[in-house]
C-alpha atoms as a PDB file:
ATOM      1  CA  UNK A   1       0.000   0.000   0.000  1.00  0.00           C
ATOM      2  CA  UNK A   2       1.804   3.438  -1.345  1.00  0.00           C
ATOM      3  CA  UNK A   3       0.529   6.196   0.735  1.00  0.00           C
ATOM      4  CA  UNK A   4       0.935  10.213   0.487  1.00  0.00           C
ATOM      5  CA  UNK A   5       1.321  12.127   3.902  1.00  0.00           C
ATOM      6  CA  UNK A   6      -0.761  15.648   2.326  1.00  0.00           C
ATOM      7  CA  UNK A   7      -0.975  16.919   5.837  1.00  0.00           C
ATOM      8  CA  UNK A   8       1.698  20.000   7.130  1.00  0.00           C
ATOM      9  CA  UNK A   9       3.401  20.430  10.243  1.00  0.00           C
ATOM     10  CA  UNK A  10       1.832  21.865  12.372  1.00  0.00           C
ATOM     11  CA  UNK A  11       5.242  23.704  13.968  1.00  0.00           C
ATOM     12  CA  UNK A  12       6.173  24.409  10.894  1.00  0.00           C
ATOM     13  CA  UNK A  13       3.165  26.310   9.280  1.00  0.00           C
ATOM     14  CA  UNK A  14       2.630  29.988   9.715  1.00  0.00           C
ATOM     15  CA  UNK A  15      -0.826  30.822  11.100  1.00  0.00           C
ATOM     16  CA  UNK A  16      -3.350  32.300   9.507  1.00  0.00           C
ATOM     17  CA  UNK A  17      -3.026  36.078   9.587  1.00  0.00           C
ATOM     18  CA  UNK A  18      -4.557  37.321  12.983  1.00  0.00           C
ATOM     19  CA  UNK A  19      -4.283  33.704  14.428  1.00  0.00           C
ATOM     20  CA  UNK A  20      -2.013  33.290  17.232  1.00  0.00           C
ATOM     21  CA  UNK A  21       1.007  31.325  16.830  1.00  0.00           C
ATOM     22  CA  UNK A  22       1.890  27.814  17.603  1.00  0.00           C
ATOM     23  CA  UNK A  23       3.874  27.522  20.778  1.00  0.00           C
ATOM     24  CA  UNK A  24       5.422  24.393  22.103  1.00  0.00           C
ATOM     25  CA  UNK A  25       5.886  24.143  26.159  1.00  0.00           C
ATOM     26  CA  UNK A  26       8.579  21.625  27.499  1.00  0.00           C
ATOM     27  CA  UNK A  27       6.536  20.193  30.296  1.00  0.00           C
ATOM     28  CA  UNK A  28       9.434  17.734  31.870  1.00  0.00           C
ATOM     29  CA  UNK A  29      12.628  16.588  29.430  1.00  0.00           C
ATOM     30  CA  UNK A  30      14.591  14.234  30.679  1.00  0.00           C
ATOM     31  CA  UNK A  31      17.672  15.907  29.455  1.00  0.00           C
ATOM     32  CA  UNK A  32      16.871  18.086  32.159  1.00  0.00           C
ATOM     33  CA  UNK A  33      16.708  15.195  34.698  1.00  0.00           C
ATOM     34  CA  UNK A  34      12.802  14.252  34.224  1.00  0.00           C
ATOM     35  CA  UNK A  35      11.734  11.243  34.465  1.00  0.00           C
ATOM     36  CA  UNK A  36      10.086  11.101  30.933  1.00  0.00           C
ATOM     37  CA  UNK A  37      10.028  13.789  28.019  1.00  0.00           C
ATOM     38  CA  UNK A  38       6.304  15.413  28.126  1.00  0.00           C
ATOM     39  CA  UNK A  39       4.967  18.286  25.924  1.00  0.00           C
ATOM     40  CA  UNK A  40       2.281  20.527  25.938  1.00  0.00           C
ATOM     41  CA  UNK A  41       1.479  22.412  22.840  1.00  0.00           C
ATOM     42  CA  UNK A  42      -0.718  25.701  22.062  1.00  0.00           C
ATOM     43  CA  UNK A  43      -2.172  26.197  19.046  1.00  0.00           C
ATOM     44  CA  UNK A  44      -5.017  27.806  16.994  1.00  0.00           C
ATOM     45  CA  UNK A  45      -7.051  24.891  15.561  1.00  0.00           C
ATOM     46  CA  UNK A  46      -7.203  26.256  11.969  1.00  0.00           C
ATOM     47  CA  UNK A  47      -3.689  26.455  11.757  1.00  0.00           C
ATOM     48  CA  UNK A  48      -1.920  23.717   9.308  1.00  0.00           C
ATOM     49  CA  UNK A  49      -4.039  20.779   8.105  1.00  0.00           C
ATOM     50  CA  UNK A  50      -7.554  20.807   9.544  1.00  0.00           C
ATOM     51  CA  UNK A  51     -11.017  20.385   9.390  1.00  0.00           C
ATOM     52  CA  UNK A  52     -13.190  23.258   9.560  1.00  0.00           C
ATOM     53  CA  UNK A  53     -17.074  22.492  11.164  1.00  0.00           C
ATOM     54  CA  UNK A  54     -20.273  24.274  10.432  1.00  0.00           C
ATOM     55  CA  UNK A  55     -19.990  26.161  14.219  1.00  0.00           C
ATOM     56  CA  UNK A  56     -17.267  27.760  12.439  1.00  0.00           C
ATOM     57  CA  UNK A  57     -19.558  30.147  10.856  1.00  0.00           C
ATOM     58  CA  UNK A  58     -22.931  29.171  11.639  1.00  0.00           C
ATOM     59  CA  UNK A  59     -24.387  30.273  14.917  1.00  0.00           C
ATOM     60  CA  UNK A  60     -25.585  26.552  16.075  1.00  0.00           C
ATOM     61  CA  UNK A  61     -23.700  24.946  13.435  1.00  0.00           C
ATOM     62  CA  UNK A  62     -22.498  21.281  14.506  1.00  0.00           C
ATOM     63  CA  UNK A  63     -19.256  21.383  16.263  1.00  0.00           C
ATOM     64  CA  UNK A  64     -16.469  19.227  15.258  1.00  0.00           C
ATOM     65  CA  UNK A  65     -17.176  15.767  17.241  1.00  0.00           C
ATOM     66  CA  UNK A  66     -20.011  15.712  15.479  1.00  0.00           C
ATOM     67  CA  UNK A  67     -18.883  15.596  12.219  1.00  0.00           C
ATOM     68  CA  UNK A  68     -19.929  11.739  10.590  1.00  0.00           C
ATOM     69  CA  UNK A  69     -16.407  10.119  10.729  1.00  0.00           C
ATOM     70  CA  UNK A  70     -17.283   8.431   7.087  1.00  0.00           C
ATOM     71  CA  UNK A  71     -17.202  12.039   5.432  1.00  0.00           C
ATOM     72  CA  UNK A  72     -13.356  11.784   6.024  1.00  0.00           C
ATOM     73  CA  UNK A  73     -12.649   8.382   4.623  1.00  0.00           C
ATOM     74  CA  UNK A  74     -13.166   7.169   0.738  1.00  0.00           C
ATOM     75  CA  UNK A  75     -12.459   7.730  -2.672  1.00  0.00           C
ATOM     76  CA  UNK A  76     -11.098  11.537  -3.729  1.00  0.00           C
ATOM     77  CA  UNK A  77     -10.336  12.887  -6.434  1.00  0.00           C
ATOM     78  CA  UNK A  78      -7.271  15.431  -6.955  1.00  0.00           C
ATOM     79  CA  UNK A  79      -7.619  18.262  -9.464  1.00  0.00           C
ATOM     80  CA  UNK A  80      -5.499  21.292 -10.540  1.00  0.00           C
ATOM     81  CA  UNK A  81      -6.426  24.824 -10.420  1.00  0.00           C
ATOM     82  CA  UNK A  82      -5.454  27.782 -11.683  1.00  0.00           C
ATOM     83  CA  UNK A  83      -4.260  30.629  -8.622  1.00  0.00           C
ATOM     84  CA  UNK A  84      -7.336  33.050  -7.846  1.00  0.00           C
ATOM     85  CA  UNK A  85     -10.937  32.794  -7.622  1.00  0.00           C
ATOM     86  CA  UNK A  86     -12.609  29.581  -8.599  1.00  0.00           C
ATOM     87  CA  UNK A  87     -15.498  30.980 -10.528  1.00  0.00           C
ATOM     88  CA  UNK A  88     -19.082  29.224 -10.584  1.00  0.00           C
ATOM     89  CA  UNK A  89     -18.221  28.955 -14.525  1.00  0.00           C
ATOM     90  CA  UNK A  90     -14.735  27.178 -13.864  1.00  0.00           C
ATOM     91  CA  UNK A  91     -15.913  24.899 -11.746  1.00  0.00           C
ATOM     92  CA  UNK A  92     -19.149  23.475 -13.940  1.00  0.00           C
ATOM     93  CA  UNK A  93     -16.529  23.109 -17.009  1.00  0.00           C
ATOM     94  CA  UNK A  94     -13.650  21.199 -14.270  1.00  0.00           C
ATOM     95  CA  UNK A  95     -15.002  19.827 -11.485  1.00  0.00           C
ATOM     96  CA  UNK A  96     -16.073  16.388 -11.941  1.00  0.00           C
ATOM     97  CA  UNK A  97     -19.369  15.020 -11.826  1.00  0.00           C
ATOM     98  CA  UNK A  98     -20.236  12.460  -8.925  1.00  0.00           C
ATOM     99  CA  UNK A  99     -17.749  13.312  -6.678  1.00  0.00           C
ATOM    100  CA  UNK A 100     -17.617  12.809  -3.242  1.00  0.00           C
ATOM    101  CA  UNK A 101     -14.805  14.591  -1.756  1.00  0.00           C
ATOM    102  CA  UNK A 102     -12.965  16.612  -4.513  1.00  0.00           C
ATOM    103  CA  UNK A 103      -9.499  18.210  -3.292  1.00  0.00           C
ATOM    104  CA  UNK A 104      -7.845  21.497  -5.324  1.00  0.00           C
ATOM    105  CA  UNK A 105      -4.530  21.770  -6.062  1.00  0.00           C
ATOM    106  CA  UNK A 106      -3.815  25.146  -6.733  1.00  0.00           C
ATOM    107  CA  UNK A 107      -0.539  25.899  -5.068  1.00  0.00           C
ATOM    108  CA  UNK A 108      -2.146  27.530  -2.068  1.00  0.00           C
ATOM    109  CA  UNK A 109      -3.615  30.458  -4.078  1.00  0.00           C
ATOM    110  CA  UNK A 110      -6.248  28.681  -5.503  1.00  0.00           C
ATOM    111  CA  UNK A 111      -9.930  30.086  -3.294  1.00  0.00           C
ATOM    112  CA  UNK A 112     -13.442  29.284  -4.375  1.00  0.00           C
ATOM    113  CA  UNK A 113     -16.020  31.931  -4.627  1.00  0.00           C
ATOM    114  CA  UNK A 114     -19.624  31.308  -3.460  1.00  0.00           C
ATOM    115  CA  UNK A 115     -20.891  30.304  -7.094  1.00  0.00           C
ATOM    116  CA  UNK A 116     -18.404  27.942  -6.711  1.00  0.00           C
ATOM    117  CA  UNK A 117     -19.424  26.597  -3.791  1.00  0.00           C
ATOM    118  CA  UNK A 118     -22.968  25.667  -5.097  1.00  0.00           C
ATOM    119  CA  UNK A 119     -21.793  23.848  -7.644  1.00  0.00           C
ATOM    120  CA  UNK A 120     -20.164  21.667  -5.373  1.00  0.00           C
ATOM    121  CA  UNK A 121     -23.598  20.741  -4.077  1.00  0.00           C
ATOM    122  CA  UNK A 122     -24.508  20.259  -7.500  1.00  0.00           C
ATOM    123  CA  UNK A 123     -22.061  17.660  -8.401  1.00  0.00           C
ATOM    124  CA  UNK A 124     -22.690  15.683  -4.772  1.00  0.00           C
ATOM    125  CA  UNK A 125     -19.550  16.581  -3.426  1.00  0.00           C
ATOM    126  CA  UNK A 126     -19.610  16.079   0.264  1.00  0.00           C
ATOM    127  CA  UNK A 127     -16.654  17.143   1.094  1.00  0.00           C
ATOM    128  CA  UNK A 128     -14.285  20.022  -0.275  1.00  0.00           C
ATOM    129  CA  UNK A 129     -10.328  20.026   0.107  1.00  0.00           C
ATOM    130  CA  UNK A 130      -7.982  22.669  -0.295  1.00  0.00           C
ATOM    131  CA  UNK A 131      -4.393  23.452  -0.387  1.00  0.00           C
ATOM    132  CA  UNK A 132      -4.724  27.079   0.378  1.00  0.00           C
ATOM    133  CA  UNK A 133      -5.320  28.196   4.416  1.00  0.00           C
ATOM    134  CA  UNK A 134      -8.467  28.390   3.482  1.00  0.00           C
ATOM    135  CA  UNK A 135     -11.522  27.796   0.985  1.00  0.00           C
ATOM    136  CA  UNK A 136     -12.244  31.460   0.714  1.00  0.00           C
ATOM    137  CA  UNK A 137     -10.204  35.228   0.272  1.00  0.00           C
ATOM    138  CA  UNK A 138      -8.770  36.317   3.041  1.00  0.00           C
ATOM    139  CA  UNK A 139     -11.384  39.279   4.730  1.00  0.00           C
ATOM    140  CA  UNK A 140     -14.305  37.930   3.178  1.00  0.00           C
ATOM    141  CA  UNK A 141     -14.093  34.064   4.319  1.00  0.00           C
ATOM    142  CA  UNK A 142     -18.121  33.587   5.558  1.00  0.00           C
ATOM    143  CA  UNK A 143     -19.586  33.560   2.879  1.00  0.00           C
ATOM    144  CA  UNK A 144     -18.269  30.666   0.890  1.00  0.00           C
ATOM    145  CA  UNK A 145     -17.594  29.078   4.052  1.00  0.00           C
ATOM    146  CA  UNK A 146     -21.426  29.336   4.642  1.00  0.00           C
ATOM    147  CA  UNK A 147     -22.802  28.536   1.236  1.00  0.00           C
ATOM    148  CA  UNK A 148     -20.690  24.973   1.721  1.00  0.00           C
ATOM    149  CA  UNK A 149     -21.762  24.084   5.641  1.00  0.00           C
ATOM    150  CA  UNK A 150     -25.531  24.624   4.547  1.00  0.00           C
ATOM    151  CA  UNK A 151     -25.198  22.861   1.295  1.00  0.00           C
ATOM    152  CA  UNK A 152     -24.167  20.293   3.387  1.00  0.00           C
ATOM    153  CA  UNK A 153     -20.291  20.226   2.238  1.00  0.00           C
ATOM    154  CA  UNK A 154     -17.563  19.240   4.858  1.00  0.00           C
ATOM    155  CA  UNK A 155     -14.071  21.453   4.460  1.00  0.00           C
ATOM    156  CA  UNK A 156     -10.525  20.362   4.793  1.00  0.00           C
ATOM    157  CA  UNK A 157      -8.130  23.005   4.476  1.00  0.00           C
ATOM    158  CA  UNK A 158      -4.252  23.933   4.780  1.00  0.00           C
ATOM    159  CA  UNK A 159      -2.810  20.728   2.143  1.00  0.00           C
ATOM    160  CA  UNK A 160       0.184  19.888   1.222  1.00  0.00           C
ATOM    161  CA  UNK A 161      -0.726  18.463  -2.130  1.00  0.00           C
ATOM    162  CA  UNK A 162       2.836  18.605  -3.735  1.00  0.00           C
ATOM    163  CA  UNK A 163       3.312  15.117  -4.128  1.00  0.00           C
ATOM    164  CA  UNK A 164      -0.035  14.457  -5.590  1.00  0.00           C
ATOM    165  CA  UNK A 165      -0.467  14.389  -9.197  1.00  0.00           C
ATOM    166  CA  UNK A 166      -4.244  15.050 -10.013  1.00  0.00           C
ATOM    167  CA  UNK A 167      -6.344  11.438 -10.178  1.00  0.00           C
ATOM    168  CA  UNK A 168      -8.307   9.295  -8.197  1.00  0.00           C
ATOM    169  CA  UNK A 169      -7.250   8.298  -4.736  1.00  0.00           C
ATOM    170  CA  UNK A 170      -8.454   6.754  -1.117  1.00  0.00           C
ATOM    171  CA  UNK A 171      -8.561   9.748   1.556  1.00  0.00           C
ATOM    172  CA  UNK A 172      -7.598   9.040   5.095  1.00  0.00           C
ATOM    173  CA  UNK A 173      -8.219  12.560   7.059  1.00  0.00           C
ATOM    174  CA  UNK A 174     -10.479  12.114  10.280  1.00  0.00           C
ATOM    175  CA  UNK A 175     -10.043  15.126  12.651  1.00  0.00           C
ATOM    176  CA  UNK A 176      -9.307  14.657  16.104  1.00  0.00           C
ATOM    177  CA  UNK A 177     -12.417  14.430  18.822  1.00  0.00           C
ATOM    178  CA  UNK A 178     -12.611  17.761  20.486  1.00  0.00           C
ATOM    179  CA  UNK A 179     -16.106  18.160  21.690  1.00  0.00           C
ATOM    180  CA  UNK A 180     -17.607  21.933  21.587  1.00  0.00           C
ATOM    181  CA  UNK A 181     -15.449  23.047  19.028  1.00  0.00           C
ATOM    182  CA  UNK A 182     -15.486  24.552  15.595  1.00  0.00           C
ATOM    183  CA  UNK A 183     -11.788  22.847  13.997  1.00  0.00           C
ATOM    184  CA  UNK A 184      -9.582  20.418  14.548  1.00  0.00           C
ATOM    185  CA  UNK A 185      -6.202  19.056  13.378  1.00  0.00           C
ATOM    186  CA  UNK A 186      -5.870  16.138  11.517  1.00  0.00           C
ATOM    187  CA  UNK A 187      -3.487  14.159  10.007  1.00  0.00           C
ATOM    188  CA  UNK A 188      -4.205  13.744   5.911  1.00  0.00           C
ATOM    189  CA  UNK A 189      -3.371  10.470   3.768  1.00  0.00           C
ATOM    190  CA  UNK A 190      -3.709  10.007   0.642  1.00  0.00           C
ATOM    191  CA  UNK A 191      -4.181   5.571  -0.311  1.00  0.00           C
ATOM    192  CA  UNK A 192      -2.573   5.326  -4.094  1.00  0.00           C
ATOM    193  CA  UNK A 193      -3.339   2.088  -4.515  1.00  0.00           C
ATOM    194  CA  UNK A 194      -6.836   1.097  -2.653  1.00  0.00           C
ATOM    195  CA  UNK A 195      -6.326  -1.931  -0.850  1.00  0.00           C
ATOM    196  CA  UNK A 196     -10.027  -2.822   0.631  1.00  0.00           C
ATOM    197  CA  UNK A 197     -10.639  -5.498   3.445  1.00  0.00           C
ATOM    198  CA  UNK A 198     -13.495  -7.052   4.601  1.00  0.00           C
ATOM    199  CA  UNK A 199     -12.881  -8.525   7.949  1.00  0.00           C
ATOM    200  CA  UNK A 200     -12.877 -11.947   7.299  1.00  0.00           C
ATOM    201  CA  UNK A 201     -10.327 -14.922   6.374  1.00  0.00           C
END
């Protein structure tokens, strides 16, 4: 089974502008005579690879834990994109049709605008990957963010899609469990070849 990490450290990514920064705390080292190494680690949820949920930008909106853990595991399908706004036109000619969970590469510049977004609900996508720190333009992020959560589209942002040529894959990229809460981190895969399992012998 060949797999591509597409996720990006998280002490390695700059926030998103107005975010705080990442900041690692050393709890005990043992290279300063601990007993064991522990770490502690503060960080805005939406920085690096993560999962945005609808109580991002809905009042009400389901927090993260309750996100259906199956919207974060199946088939993908990786396309290219030109940098700038992802018109509604754009996307009707290039996004394809019965897709699930559809993931831009557009070398982090690439941003959908809310025509754009509907169209995603037109072609059954349930959930919408991106490359760029976000889905949107920075300073006007709602509404696209808002057109997807009530069309019922999922959003995984902040990729690292550089070692994935556009084509089909099997996406591995559950958030982590953090009740209440409107992100979380999570740690993206990419399957190259599927390799499928039922249980039995």
């Amino acid at each position: 089974m060949e797999l591509i990490d597409i996720s990006r450290d998280l002490l390695k990514t700059l926030p998103y502008p107005g975010d705080p920064e990442t900041r690692v705390d050393r709890v005990e080292s043992m290279s300063a005579g601990g007993h064991c190494d522990v770490t502690a680690v503060y960080t805005c949820l939406h920085t690096a690879t993560h999962v945005d949920a609808p109580s991002h930008f809905l009042e009400g909106g389901d927090s993260i834990e309750a996100l259906p853990p199956e919207l974060f595991v199946g088939e993908c399908t990786v396309i290219d994109a030109p940098p700038g706004p992802i018109s509604g036109a754009w996307a009707e000619e290039h996004f394809p049709r019965r897709c699930e969970r559809l993931l831009i590469k557009g070398g982090g510049l690439a941003y959908l605008m809310e025509s754009s977004a509907y169209v995603l609900q037109d072609i059954g996508c349930r959930l919408f990957g991106t490359d760029s720190a976000s889905v949107g333009v920075h300073g006007s992020n709602g509404p696209v963010h808002r057109a997807l959560f009530t069309s019922g589209v999922a959003i995984l942002e902040g990729l690292d899609l550089a070692d994935a040529a556009p084509g089909r894959y099997f996406l591995l990229a559950q958030p982590l469990k953090i009740g209440g809460v409107e992100a979380a981190p999570c740690r993206a895969l990419l399957v190259k070849d599927h390799l499928f399992w039922t249980g039995s012998r």
